[in-house]
N, C-alpha and C. Protein backbone atom coordinates (compact mmCIF):
# COMPACT_ATOMS: atom_id res chain seq x y z
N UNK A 1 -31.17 -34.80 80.60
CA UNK A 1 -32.27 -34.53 79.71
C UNK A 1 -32.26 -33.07 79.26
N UNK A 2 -32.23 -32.47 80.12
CA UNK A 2 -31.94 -30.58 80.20
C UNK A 2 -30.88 -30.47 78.75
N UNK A 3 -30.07 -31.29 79.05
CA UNK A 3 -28.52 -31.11 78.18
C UNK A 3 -29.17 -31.30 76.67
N UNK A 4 -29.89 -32.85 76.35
CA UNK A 4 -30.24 -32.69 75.25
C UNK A 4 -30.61 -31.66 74.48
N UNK A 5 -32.21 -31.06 75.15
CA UNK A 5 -32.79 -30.57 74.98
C UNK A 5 -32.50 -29.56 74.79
N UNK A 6 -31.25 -28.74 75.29
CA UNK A 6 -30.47 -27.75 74.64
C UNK A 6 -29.42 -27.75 73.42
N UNK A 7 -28.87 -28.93 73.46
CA UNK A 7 -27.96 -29.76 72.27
C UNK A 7 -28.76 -29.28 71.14
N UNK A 8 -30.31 -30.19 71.25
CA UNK A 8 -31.14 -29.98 70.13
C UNK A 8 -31.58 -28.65 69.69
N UNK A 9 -31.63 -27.65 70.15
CA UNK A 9 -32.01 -26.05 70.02
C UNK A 9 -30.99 -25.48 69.45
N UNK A 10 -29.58 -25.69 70.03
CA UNK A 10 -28.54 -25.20 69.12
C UNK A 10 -28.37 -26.34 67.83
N UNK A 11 -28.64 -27.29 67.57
CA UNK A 11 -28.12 -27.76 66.42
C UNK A 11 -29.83 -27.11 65.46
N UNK A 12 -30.86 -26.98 65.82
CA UNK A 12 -31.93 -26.50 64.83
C UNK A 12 -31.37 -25.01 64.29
N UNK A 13 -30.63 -24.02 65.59
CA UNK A 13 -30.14 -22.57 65.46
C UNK A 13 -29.53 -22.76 64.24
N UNK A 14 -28.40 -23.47 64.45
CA UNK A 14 -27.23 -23.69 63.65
C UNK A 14 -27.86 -24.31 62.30
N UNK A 15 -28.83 -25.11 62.04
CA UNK A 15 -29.07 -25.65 60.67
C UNK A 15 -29.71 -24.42 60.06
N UNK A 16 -30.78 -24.05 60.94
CA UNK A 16 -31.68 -22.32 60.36
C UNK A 16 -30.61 -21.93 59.85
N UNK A 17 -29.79 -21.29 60.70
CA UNK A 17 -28.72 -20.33 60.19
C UNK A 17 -27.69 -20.50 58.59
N UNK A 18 -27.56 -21.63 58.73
CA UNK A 18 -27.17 -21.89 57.78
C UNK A 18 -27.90 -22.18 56.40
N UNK A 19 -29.53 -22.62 56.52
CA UNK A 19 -30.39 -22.72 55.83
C UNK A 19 -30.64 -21.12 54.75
N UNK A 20 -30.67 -20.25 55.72
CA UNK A 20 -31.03 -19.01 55.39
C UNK A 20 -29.94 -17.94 55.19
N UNK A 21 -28.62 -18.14 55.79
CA UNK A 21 -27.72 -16.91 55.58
C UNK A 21 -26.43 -17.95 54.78
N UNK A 22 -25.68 -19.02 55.66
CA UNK A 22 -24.90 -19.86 55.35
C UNK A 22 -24.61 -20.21 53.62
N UNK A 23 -23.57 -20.84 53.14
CA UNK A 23 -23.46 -21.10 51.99
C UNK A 23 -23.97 -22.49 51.71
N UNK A 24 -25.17 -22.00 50.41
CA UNK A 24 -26.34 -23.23 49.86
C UNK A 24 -27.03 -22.49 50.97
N UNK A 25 -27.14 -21.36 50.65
CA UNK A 25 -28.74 -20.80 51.81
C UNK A 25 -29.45 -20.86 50.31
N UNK A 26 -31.37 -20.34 50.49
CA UNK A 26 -32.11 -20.40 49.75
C UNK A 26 -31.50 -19.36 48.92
N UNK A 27 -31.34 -18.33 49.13
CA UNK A 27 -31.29 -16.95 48.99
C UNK A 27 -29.95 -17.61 47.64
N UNK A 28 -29.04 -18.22 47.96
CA UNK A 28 -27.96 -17.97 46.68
C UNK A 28 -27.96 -19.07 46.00
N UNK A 29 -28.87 -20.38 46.69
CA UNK A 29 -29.65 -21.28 45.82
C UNK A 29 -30.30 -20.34 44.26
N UNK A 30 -30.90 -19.44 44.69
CA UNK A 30 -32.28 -18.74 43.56
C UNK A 30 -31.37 -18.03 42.73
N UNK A 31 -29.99 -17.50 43.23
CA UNK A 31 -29.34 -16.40 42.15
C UNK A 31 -28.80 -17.83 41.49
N UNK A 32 -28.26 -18.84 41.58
CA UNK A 32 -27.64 -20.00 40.92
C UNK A 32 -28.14 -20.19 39.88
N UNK A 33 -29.56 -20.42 39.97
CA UNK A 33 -30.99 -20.89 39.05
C UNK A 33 -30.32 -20.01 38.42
N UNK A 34 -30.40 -18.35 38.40
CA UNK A 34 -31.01 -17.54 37.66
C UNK A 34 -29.63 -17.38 36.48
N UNK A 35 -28.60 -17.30 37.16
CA UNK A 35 -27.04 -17.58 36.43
C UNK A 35 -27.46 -18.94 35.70
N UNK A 36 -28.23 -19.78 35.86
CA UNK A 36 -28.35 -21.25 35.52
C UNK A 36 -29.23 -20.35 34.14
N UNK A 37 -30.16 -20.34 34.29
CA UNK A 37 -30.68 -19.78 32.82
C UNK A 37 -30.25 -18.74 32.15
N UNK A 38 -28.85 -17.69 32.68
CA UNK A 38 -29.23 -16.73 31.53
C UNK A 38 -27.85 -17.89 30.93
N UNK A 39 -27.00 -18.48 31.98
CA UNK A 39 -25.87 -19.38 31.11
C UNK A 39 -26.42 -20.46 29.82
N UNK A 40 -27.49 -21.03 29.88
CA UNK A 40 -28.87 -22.03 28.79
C UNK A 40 -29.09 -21.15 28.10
N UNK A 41 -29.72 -19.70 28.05
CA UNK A 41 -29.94 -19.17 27.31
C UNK A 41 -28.42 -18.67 25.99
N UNK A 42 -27.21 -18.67 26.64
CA UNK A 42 -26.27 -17.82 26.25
C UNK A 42 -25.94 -19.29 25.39
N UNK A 43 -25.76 -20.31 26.05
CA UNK A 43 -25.80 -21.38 25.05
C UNK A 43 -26.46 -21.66 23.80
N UNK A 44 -27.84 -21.47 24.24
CA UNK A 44 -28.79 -21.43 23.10
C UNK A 44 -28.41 -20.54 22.04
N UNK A 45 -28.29 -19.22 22.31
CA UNK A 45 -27.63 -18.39 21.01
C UNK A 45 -26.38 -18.82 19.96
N UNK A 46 -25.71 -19.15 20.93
CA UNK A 46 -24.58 -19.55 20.47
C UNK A 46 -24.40 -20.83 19.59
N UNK A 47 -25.23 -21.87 19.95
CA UNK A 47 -25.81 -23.28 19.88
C UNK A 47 -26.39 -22.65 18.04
N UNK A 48 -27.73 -22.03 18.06
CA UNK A 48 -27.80 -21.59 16.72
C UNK A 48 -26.76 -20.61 15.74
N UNK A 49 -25.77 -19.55 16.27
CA UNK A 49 -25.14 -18.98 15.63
C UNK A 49 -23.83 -20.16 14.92
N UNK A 50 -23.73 -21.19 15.32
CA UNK A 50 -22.99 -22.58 15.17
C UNK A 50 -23.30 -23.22 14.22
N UNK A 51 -24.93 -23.37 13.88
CA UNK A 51 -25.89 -24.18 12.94
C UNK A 51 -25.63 -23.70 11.80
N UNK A 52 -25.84 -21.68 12.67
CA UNK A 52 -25.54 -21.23 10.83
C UNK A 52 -24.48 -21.03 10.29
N UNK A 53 -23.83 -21.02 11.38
CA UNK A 53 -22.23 -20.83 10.13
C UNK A 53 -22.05 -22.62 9.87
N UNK A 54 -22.45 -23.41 10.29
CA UNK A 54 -21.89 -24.97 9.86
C UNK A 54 -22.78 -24.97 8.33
N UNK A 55 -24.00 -24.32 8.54
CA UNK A 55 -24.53 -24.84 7.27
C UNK A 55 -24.16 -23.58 6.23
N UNK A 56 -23.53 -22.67 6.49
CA UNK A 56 -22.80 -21.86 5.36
C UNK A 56 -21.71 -22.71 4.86
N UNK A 57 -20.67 -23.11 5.71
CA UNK A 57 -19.21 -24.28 5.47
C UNK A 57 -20.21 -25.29 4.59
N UNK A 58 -20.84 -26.10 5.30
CA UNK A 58 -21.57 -26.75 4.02
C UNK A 58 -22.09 -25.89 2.53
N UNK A 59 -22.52 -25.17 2.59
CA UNK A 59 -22.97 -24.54 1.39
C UNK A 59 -21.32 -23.97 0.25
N UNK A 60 -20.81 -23.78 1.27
CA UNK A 60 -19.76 -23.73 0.42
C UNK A 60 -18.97 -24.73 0.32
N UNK A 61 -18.63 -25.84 0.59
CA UNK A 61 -18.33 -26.98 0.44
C UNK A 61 -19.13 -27.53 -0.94
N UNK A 62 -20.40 -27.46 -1.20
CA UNK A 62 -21.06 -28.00 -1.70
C UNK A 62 -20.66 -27.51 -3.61
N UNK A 63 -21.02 -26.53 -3.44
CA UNK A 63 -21.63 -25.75 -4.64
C UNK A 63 -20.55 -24.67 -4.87
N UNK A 64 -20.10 -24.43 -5.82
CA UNK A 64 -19.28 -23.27 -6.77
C UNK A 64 -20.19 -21.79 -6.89
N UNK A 65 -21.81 -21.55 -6.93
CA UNK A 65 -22.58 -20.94 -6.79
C UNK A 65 -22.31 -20.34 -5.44
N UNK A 66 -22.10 -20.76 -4.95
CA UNK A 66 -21.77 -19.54 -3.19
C UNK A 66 -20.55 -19.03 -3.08
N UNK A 67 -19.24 -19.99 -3.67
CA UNK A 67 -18.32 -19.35 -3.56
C UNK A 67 -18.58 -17.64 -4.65
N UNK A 68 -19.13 -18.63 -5.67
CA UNK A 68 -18.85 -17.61 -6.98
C UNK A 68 -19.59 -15.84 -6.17
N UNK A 69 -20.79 -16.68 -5.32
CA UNK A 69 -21.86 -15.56 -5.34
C UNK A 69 -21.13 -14.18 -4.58
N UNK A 70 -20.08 -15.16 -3.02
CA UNK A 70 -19.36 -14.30 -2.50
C UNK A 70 -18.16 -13.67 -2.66
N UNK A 71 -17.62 -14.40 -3.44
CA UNK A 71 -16.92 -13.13 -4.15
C UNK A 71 -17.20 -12.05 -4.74
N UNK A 72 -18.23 -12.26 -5.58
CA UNK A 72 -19.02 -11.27 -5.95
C UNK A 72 -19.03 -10.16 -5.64
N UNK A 73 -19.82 -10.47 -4.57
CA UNK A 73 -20.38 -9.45 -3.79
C UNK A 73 -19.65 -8.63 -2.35
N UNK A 74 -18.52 -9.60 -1.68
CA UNK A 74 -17.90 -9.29 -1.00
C UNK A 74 -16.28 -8.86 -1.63
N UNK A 75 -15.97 -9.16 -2.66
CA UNK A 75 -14.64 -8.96 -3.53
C UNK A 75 -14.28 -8.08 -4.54
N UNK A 76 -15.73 -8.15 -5.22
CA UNK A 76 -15.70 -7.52 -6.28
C UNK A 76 -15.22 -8.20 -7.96
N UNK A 77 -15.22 -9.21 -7.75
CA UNK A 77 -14.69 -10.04 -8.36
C UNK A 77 -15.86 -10.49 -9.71
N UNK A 78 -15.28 -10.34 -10.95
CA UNK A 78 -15.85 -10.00 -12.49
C UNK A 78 -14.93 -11.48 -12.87
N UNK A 79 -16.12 -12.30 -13.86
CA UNK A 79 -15.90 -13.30 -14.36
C UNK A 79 -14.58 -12.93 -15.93
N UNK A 80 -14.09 -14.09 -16.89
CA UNK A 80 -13.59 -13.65 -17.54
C UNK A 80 -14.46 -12.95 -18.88
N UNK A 81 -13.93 -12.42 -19.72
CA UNK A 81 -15.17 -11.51 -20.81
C UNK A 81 -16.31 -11.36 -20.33
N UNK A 82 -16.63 -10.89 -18.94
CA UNK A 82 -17.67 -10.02 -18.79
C UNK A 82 -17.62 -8.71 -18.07
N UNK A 83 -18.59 -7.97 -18.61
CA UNK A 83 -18.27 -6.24 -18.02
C UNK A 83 -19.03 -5.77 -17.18
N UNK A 84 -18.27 -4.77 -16.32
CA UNK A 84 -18.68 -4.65 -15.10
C UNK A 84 -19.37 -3.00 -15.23
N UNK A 85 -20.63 -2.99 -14.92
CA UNK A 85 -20.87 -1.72 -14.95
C UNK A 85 -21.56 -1.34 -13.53
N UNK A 86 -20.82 -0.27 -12.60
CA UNK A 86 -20.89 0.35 -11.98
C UNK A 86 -22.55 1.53 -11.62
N UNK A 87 -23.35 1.52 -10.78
CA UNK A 87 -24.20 2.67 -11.18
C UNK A 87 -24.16 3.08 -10.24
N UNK A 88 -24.16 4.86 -10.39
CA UNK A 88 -23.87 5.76 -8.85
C UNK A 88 -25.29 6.70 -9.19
N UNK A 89 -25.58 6.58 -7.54
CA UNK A 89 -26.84 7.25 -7.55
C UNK A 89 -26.43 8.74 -7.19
């Protein structure tokens, strides 16, 4: 009986111990979570920076007006017979 009753004290030691310091203690349970949300969050950004470039590919897929607009503006790019006037401040 003695024997159990010591059996049982070291196996509670041993579960504590492991509960609290051991790997899957509380303690690196809570940093998991916390890696768990900033990783959801890092998704989430990313998740919308995705939306908007898919719905730019659509917009330019779509319409001659976006290509035209970005060239424009990113190229420099002048239609035929029309003039380009420059203004410097």
């Amino acid at each position: 009986m003695k024997s159990i009753i010591i059996l049982i004290i070291a196996l509670i030691i041993h579960f504590q111990y492991r509960l609290w310091f051991g790997d899957a203690s509380v303690a690196q349970i809570g940093e998991y979570r916390e890696r768990l949300e900033e990783l959801n969050k890092e998704i989430q950004e990313k998740q919308e920076r995705n939306d908007a470039l898919y719905a730019e590919v659509l917009d330019l897929r779509r319409g001659l007006e976006t290509i035209e607009e970005r060239a424009r503006y990113e190229l420099g790019m002048i239609k035929e017979n029309e003039t380009f006037f420059q203004v410097l401040e």
